[in-house]
Protein backbone atom coordinates (compact mmCIF):
# COMPACT_ATOMS: atom_id res chain seq x y z
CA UNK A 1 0.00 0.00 0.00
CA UNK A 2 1.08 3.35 -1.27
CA UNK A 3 1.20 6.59 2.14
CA UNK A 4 0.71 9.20 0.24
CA UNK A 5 0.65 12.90 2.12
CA UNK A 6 -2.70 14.78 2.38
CA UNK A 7 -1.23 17.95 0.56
CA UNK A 8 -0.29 15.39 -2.43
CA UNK A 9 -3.54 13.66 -2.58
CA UNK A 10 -5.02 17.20 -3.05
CA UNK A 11 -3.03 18.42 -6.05
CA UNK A 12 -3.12 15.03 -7.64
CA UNK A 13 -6.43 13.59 -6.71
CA UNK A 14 -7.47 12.98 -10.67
CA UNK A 15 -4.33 10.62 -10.61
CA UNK A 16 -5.05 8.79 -6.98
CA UNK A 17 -8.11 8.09 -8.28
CA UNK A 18 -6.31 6.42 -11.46
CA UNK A 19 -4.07 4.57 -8.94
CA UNK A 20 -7.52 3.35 -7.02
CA UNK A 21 -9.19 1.95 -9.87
CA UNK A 22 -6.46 0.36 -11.28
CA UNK A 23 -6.88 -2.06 -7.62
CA UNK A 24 -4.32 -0.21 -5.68
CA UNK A 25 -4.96 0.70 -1.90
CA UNK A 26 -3.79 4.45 -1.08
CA UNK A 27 -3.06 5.64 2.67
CA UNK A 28 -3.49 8.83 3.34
CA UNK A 29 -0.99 10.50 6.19
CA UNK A 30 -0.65 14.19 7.83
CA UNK A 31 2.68 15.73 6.60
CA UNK A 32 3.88 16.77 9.76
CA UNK A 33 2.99 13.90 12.27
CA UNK A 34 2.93 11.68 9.05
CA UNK A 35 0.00 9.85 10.93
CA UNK A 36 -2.05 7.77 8.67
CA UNK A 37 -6.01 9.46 8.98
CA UNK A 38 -7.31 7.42 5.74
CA UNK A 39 -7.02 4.54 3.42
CA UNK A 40 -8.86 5.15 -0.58
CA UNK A 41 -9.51 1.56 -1.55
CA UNK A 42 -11.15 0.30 -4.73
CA UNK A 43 -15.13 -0.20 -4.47
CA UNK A 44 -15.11 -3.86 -5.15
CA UNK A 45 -12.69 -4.48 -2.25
CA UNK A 46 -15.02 -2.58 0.07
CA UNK A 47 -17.95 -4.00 -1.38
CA UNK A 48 -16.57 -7.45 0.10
CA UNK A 49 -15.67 -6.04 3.68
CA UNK A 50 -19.15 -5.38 4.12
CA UNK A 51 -20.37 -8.48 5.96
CA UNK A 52 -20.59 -8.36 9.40
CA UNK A 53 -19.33 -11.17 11.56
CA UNK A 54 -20.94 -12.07 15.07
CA UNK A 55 -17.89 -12.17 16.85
CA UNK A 56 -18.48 -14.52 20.07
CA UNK A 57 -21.43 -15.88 18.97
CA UNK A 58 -20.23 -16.69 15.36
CA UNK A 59 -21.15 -20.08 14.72
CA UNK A 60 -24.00 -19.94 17.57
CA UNK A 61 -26.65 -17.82 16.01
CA UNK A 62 -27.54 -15.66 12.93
CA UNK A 63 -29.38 -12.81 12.34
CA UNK A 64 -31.74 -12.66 9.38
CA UNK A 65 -34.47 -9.64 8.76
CA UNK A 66 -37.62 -10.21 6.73
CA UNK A 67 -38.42 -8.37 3.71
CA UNK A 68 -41.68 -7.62 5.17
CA UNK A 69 -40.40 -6.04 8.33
CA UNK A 70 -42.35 -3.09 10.26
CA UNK A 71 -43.29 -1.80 14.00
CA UNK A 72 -45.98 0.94 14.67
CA UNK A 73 -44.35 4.14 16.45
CA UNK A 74 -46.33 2.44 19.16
CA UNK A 75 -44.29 -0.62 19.39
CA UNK A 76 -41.16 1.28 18.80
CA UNK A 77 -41.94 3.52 21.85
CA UNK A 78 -43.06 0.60 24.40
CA UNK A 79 -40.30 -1.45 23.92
């Protein structure tokens, strides 16, 4: 993965984004403390991280939510 510094990120964003979509991961770091704050990864690659895991329980339970889903405002606020 590529650290570039915030400052260069801003003057060549148009060619980051090149970098990105060609399926390379960019950090982004402060120039001074040249802590990292960000990371610009491709949209398929995040598209995969989305799925949660259950931690402790993985293995022990799932959660699944029906299409059909609702609760009144009156269910909502009793609960």
């Amino acid at each position: 993965m590529k650290t570039l510094p915030l400052e260069e990120v801003r003057i060549h964003f148009s060619n980051v984004l090149k970098e990105v979509e060609a399926g390379n991961e960019i950090a982004i770091a402060y120039e001074t403390t040249k802590e990292t704050i960000a990371v610009i990864v491709p949209y398929q690659t995040w598209k995969k991280n989305k799925k949660r895991e259950l931690g402790t329980l993985k293995g022990k339970a799932e959660i699944k939510l029906a299409t059909d889903f609702s609760m009144t405002d009156e269910e909502l606020l009793n609960s």
